[in-house]
C-alpha atoms as a PDB file:
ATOM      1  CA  UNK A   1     -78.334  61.159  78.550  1.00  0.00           C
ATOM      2  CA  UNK A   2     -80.673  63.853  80.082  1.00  0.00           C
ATOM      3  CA  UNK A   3     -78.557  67.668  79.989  1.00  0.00           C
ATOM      4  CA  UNK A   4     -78.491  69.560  83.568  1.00  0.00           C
ATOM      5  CA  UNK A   5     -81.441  71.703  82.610  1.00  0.00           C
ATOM      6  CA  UNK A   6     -83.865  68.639  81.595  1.00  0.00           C
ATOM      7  CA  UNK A   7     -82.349  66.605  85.213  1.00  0.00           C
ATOM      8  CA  UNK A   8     -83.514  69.792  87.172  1.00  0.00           C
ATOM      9  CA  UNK A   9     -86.265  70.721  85.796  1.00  0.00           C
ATOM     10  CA  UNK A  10     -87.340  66.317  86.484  1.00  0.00           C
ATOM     11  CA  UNK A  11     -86.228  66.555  89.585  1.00  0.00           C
ATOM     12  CA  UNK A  12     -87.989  70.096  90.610  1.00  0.00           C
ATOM     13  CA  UNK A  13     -91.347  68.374  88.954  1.00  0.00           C
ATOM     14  CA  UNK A  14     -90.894  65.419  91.601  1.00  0.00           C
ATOM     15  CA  UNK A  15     -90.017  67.375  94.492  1.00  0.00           C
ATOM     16  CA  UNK A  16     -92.168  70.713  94.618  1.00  0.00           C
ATOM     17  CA  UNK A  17     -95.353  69.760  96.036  1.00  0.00           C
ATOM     18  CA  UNK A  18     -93.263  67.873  99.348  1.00  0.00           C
ATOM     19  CA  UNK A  19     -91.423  71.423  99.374  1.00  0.00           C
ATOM     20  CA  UNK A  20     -94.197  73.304  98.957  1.00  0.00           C
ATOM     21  CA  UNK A  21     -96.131  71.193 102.001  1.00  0.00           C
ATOM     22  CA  UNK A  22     -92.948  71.743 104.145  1.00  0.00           C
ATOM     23  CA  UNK A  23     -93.055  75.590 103.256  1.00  0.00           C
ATOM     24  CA  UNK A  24     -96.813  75.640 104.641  1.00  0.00           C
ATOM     25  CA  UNK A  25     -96.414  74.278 107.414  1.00  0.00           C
ATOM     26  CA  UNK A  26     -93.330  76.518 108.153  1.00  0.00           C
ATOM     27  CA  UNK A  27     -95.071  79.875 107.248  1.00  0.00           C
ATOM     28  CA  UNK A  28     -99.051  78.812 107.610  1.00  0.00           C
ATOM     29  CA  UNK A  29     -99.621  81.283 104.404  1.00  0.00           C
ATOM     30  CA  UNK A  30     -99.626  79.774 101.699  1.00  0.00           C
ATOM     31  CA  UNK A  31     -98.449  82.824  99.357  1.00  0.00           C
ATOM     32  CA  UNK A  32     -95.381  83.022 101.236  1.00  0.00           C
ATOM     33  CA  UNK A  33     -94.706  79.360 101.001  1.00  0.00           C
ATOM     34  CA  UNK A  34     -95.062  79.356  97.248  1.00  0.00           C
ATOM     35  CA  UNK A  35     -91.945  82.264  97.222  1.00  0.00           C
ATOM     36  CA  UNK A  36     -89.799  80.632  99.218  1.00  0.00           C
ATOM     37  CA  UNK A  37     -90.478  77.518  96.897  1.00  0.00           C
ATOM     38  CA  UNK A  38     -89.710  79.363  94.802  1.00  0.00           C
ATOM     39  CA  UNK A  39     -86.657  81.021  95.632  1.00  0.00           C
ATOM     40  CA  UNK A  40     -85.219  77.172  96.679  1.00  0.00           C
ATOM     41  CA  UNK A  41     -85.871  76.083  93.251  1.00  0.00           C
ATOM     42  CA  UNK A  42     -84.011  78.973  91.712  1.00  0.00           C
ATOM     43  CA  UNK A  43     -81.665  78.579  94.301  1.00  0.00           C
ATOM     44  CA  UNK A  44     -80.703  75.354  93.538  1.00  0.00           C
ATOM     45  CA  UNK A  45     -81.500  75.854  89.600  1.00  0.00           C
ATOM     46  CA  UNK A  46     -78.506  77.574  90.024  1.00  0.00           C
ATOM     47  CA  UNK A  47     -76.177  74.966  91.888  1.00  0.00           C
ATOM     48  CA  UNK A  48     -77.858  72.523  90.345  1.00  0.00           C
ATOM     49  CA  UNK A  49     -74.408  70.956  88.827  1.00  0.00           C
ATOM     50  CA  UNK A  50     -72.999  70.929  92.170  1.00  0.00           C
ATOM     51  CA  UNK A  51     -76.249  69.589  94.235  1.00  0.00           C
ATOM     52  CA  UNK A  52     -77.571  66.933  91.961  1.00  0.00           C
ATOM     53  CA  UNK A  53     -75.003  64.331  93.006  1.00  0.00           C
ATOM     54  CA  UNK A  54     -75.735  65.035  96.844  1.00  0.00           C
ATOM     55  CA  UNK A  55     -78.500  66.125  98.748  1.00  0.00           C
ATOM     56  CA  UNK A  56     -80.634  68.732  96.116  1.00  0.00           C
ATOM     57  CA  UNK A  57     -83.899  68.168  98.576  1.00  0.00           C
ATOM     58  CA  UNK A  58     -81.785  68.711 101.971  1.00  0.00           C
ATOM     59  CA  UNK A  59     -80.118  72.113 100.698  1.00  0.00           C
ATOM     60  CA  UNK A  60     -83.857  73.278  99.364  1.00  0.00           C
ATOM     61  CA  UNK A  61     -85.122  72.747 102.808  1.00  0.00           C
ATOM     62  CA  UNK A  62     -82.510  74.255 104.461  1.00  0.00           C
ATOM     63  CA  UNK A  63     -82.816  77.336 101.743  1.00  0.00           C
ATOM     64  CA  UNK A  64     -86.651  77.336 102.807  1.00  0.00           C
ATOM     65  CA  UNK A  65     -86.296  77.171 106.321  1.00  0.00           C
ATOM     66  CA  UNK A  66     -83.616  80.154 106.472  1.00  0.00           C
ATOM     67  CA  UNK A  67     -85.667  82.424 104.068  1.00  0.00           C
ATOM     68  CA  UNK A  68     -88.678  81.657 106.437  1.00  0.00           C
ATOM     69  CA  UNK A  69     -86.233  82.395 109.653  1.00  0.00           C
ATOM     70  CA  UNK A  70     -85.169  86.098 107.922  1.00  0.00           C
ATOM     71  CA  UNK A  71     -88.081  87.138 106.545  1.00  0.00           C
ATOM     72  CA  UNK A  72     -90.096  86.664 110.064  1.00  0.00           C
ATOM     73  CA  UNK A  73     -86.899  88.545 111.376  1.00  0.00           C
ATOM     74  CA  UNK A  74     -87.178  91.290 109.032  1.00  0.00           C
ATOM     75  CA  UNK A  75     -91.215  91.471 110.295  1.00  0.00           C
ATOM     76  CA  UNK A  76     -90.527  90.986 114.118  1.00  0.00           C
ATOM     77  CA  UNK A  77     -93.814  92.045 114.773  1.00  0.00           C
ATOM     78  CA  UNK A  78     -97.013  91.008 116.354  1.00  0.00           C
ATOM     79  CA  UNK A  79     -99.251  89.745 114.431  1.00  0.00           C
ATOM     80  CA  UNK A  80    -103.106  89.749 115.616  1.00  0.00           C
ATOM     81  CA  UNK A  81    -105.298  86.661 114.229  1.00  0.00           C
ATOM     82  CA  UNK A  82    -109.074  87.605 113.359  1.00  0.00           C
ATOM     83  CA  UNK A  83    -111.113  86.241 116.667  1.00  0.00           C
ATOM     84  CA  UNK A  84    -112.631  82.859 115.489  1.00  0.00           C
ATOM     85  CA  UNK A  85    -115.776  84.603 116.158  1.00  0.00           C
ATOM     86  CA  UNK A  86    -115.585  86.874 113.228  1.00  0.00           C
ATOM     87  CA  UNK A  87    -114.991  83.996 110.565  1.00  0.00           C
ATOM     88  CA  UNK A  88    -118.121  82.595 108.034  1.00  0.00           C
ATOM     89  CA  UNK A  89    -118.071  79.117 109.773  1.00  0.00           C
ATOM     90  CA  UNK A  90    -118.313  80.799 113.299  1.00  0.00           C
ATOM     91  CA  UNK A  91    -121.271  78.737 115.081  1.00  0.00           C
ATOM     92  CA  UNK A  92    -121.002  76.059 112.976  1.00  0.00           C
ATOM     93  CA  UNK A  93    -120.898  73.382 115.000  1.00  0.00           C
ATOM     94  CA  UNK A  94    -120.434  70.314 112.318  1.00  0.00           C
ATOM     95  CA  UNK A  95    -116.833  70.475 111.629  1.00  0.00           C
ATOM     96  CA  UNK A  96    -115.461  67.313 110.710  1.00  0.00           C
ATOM     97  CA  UNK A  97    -112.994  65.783 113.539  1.00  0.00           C
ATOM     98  CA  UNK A  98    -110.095  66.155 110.954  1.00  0.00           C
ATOM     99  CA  UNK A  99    -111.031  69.736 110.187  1.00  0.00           C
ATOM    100  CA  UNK A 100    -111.487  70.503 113.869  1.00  0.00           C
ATOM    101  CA  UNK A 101    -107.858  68.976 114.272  1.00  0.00           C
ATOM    102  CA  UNK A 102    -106.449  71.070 111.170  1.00  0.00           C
ATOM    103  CA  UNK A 103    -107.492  74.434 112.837  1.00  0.00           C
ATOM    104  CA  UNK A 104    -105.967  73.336 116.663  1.00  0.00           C
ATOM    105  CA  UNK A 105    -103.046  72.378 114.874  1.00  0.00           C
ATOM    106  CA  UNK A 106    -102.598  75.495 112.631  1.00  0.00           C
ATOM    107  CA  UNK A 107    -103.158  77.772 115.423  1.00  0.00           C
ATOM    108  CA  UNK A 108    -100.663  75.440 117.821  1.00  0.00           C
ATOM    109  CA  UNK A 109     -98.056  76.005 115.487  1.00  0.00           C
ATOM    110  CA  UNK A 110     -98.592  79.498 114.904  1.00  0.00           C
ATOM    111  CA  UNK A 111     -97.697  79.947 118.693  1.00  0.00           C
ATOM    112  CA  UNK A 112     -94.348  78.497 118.026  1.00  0.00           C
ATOM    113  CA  UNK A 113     -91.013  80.535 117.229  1.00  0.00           C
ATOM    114  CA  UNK A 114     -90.036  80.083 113.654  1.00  0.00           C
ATOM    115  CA  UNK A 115     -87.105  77.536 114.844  1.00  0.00           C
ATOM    116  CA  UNK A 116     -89.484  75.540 117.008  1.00  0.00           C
ATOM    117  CA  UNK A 117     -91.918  75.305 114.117  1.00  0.00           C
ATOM    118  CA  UNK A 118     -89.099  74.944 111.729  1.00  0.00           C
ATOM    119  CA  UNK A 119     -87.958  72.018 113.963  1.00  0.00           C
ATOM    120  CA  UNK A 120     -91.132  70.316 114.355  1.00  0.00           C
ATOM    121  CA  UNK A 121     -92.210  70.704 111.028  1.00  0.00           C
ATOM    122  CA  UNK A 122     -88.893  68.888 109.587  1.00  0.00           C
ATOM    123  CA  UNK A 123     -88.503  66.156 112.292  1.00  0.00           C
ATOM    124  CA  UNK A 124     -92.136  65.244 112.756  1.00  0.00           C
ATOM    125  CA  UNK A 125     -93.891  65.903 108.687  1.00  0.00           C
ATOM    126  CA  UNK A 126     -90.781  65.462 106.922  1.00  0.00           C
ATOM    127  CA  UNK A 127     -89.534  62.476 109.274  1.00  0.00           C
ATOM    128  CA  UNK A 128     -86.138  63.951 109.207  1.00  0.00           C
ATOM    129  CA  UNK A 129     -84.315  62.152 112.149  1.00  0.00           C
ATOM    130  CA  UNK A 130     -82.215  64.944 114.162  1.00  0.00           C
ATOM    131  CA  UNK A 131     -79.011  64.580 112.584  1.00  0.00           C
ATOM    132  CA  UNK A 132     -80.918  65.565 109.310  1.00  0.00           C
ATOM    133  CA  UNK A 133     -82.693  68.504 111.013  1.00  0.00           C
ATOM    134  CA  UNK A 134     -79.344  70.035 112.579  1.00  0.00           C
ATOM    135  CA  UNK A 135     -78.072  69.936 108.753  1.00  0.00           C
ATOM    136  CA  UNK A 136     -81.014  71.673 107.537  1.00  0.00           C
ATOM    137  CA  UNK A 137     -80.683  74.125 110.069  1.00  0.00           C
ATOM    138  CA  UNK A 138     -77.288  74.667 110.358  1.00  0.00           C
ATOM    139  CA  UNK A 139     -77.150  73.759 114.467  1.00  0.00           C
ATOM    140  CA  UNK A 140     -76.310  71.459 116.333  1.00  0.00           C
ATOM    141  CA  UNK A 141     -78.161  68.212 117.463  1.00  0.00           C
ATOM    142  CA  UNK A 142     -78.390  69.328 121.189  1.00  0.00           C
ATOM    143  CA  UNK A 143     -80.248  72.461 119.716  1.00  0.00           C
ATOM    144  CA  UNK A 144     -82.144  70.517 117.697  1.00  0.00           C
ATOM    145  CA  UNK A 145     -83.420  68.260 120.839  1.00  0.00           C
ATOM    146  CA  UNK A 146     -84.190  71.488 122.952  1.00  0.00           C
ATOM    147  CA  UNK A 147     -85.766  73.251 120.556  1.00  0.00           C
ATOM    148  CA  UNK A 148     -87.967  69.722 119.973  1.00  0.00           C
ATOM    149  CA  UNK A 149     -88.800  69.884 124.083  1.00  0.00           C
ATOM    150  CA  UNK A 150     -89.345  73.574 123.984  1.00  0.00           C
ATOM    151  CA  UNK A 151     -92.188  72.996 121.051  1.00  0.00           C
ATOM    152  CA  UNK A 152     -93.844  70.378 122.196  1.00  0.00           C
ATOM    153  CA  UNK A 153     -94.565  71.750 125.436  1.00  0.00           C
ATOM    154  CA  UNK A 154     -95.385  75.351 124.033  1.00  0.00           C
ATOM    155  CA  UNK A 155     -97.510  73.008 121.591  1.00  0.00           C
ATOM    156  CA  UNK A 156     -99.135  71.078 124.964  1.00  0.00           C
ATOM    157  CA  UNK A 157    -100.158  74.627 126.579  1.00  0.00           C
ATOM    158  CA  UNK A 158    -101.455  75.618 123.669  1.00  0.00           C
ATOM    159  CA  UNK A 159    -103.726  72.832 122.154  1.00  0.00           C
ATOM    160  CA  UNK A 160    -104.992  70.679 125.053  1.00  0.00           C
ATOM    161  CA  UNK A 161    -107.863  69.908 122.933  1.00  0.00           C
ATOM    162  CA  UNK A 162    -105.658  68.728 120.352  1.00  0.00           C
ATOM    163  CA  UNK A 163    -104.313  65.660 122.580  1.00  0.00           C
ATOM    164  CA  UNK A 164    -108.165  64.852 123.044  1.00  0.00           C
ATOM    165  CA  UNK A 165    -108.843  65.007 119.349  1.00  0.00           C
ATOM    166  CA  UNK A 166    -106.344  62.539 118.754  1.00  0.00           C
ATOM    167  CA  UNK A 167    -107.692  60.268 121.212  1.00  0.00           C
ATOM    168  CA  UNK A 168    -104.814  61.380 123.643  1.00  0.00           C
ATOM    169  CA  UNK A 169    -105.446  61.325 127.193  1.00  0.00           C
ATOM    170  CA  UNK A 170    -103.443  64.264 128.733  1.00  0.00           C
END
């Protein structure tokens, strides 16, 4: 029989890199996703009795997603990206098709609202269906569906290219 400690610290093993992907994708910085990991995992850590019968994975999400939410709250300010121009690979015109479909869709969802990236990130990476989503985010489904509309047109206006990429036609 495996103690609470040696259960957690299997099931934190198991689960951090899918975490850690989710947090990415929320935040697009990667040093900020590793501290909200981070703060789930302690979070939990320290529910862990409660949580491991139920839905550990769900409650770090929604943990993740929240901390994401407040922190870009506490920020509410502009941020400028460098001009494209200014980076090393600037000219350099043999990006791979799945690199050139990274960058559209990391700036795409940098143009989104932390709950429209939070909700596109966990209903169309994670494959949450919306029930699941409305959980993690503490809302309800019909916020969950117009926040869904809302980000995939934002994410339409604001990657064209990335429907052609895809092999989309528009």
């Amino acid at each position: 029989m495996t103690t609470d400690e040696e259960s957690f610290r299997l099931w934190a093993a198991e689960r951090q890199l899918a975490l850690l992907r989710t947090a990415v994708l929320l935040t697009g910085d990667q040093h900020r996703a590793e501290d909200l990991v981070q703060e789930a995992l302690t979070t939990v850590a320290l529910r862990w009795r409660r949580l491991r019968a139920g839905h550990p994975e769900a409650y770090a999400r929604q943990v993740i997603v929240r901390g994401n939410i407040s922190a870009w709250r506490k920020r509410r300010r502009e941020v400028l990206a460098a001009d494209p121009s200014d980076t090393p690979t600037a000219g350099v015109a043999d990006h791979t098709p799945a690199t050139e479909r990274r960058i559209a869709l990391d700036q795409a969802l940098a143009s989104l609202t932390p709950k429209q990236r939070a909700v596109v990130v966990l209903r169309y990476y994670d494959d949450l269906t919306e029930r699941a989503t409305a959980d993690v985010l503490g809302v309800s489904i019909g916020t969950v569906k117009s926040q869904t509309h809302l980000a995939l047109t934002r994410l339409r206006q604001a990657a064209p290219e990335l429907a052609e990429l895809l092999g989309e036609e528009s």
